[in-house]
N, C-alpha and C. Protein backbone atom coordinates (compact mmCIF):
# COMPACT_ATOMS: atom_id res chain seq x y z
N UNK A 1 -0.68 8.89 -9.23
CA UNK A 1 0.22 8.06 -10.01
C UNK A 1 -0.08 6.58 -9.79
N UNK A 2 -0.52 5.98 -8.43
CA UNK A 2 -0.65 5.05 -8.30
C UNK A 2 -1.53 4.44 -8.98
N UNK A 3 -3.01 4.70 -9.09
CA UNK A 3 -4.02 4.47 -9.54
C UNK A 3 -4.18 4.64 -11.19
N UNK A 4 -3.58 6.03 -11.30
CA UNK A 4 -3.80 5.92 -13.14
C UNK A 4 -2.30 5.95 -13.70
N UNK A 5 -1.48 5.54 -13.32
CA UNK A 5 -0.21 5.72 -14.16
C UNK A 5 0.38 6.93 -15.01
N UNK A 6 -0.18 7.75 -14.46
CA UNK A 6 0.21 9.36 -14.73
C UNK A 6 0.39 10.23 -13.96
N UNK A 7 1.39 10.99 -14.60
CA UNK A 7 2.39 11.41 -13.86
C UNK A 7 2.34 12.96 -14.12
N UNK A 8 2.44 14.12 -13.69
CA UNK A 8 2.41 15.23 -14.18
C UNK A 8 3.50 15.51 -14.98
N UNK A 9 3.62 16.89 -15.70
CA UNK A 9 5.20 16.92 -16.54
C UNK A 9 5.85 18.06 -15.74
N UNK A 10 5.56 18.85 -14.67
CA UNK A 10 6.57 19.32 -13.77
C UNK A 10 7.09 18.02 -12.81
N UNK A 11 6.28 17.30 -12.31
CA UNK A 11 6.74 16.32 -11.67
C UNK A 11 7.32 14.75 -12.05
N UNK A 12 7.74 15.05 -13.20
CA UNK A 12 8.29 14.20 -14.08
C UNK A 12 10.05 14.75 -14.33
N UNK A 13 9.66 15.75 -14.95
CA UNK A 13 10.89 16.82 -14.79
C UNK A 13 11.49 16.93 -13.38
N UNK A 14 10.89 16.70 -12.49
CA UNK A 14 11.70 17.23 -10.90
C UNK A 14 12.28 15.70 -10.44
N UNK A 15 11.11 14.59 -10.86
CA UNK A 15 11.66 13.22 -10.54
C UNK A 15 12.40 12.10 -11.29
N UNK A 16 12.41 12.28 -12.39
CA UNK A 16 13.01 11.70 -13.47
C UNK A 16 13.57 12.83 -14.41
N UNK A 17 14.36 13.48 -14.07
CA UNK A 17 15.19 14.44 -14.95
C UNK A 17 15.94 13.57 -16.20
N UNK A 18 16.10 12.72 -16.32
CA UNK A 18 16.87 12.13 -16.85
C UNK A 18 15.94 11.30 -18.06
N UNK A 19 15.03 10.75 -17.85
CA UNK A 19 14.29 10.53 -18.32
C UNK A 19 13.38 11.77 -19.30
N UNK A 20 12.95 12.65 -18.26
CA UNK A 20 12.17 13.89 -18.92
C UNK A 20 13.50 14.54 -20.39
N UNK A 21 14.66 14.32 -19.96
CA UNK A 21 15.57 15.14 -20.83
C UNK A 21 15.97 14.26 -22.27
N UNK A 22 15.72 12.51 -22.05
CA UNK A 22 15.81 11.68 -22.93
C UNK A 22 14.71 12.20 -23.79
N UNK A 23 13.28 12.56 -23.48
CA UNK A 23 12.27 12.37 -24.05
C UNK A 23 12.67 14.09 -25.21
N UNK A 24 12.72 14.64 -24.28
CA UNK A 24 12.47 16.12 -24.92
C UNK A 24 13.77 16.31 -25.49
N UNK A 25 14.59 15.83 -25.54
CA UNK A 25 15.97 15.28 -26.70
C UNK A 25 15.41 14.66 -27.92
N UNK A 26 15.07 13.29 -27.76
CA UNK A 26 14.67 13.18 -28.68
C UNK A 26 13.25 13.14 -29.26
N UNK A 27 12.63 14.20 -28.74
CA UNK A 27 11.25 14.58 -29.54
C UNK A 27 10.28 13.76 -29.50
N UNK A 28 10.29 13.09 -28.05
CA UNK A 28 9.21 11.90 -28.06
C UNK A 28 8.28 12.51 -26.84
N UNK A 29 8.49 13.34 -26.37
CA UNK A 29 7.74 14.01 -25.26
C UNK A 29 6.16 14.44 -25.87
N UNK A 30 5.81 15.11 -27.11
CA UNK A 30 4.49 15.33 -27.30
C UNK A 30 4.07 14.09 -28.03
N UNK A 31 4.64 12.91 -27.58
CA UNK A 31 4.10 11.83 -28.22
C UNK A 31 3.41 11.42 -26.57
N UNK A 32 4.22 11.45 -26.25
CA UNK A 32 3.75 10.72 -24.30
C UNK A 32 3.25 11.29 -23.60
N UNK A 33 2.39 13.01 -23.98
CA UNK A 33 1.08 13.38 -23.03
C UNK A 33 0.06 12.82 -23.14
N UNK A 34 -0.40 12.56 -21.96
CA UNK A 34 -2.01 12.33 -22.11
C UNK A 34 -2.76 13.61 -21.44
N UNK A 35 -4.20 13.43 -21.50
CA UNK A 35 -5.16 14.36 -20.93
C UNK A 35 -5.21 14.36 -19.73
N UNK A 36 -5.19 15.01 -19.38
CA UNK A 36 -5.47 14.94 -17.35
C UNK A 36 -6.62 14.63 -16.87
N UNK A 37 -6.60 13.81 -15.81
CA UNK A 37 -7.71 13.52 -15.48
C UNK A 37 -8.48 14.13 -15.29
N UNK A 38 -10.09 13.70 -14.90
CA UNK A 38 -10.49 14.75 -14.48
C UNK A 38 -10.91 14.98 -13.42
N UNK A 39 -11.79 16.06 -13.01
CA UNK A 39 -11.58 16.65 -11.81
C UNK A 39 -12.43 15.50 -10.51
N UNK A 40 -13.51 15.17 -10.98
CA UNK A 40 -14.11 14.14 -10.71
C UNK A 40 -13.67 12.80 -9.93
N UNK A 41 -12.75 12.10 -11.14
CA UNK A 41 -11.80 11.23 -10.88
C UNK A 41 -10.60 11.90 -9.85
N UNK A 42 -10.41 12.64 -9.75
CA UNK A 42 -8.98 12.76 -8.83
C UNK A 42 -9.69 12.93 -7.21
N UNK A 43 -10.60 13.35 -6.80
CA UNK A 43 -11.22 13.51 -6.04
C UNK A 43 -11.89 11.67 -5.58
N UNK A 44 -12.14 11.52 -6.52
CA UNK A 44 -12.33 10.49 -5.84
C UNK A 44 -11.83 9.51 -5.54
N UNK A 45 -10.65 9.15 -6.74
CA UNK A 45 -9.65 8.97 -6.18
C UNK A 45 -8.92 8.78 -4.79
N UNK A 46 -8.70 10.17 -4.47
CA UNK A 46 -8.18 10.66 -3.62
C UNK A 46 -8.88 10.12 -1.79
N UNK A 47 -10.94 10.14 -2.06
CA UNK A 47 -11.54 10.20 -1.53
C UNK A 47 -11.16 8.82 -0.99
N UNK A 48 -11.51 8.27 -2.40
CA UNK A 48 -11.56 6.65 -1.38
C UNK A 48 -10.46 5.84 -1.96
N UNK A 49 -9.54 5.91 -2.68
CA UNK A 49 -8.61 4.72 -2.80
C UNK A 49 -7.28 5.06 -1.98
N UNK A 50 -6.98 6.35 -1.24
CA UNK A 50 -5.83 5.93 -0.41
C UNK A 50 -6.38 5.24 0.96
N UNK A 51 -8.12 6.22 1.61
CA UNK A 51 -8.28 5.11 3.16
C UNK A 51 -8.55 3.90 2.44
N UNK A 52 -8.82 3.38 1.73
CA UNK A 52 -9.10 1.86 1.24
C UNK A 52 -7.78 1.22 1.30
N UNK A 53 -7.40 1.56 0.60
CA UNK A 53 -5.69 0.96 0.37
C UNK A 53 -4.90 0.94 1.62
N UNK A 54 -5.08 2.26 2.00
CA UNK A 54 -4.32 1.95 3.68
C UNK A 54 -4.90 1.35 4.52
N UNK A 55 -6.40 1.45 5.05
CA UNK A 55 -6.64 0.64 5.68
C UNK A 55 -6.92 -1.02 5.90
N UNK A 56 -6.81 -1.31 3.97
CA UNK A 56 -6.12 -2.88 4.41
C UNK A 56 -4.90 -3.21 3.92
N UNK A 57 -4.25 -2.35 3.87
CA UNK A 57 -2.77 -2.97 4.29
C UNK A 57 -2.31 -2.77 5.76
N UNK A 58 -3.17 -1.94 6.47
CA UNK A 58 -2.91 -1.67 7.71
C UNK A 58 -3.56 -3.25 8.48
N UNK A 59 -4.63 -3.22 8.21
CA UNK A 59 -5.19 -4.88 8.65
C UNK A 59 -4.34 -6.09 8.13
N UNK A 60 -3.97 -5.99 6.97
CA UNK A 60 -3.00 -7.11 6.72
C UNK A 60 -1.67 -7.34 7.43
N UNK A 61 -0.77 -6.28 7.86
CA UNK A 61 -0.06 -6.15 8.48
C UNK A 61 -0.16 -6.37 10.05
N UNK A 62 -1.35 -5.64 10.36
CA UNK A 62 -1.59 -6.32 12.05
C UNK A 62 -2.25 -7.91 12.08
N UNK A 63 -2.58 -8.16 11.31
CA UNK A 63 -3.07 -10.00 10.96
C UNK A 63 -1.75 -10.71 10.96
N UNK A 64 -0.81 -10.04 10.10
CA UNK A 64 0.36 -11.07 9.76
C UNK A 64 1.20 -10.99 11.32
N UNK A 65 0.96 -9.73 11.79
CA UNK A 65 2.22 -9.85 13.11
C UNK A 65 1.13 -10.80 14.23
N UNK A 66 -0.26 -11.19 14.30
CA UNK A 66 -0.57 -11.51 15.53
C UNK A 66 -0.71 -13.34 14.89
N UNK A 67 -1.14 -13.60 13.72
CA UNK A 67 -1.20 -14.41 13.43
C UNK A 67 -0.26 -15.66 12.28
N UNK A 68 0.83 -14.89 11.74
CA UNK A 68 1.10 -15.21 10.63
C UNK A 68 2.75 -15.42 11.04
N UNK A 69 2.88 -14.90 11.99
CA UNK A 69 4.10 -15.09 12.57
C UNK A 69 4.51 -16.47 13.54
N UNK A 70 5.54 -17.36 13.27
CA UNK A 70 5.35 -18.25 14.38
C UNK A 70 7.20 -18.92 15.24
C-alpha cells in the first residue's frame, strides 16, 4: 500500500468498511479496481523498499537523538 497506493478489496472491506459499503452502494466499486500488481513488482518491492525505508529512518532517528537534540 505504501509504495503503490493499492489496496486489496478483502482488505479494504476489513479496513474501511465504511468506505468499501459507500462504494458498493453506490456502484462505484467496479469503477475503482485496478490490476494487481505484479508478481515481480511485489517482490521487489517487498525485497528492497521496506530494509531501505527502515533502515534510514532508523539512521535518521539515531542522528537526530545524538546530534539534533540540544
Amino acid at each position: 500500500m505504501i509504495f503503490t497506493s493499492r489496496m486489496g478489496l478483502k482488505e479494504l472491506e476489513h479496513d474501511r468498511p465504511e468506505l468499501y459499503r459507500e462504494l458498493v452502494e453506490s456502484g462505484e466499486l467496479e469503477q475503482t479496481l485496478v490490476d494487481p500488481d505484479t508478481p515481480l513488482f511485489s517482490r521487489a518491492a517487498r525485497a528492497f523498499g521496506a530494509p531501505i525505508v527502515g533502515c534510514t529512518l532508523t539512521a535518521l532517528i539515531v542522528y537526530a537523538m545524538l546530534f539534533a537534540y540540544r
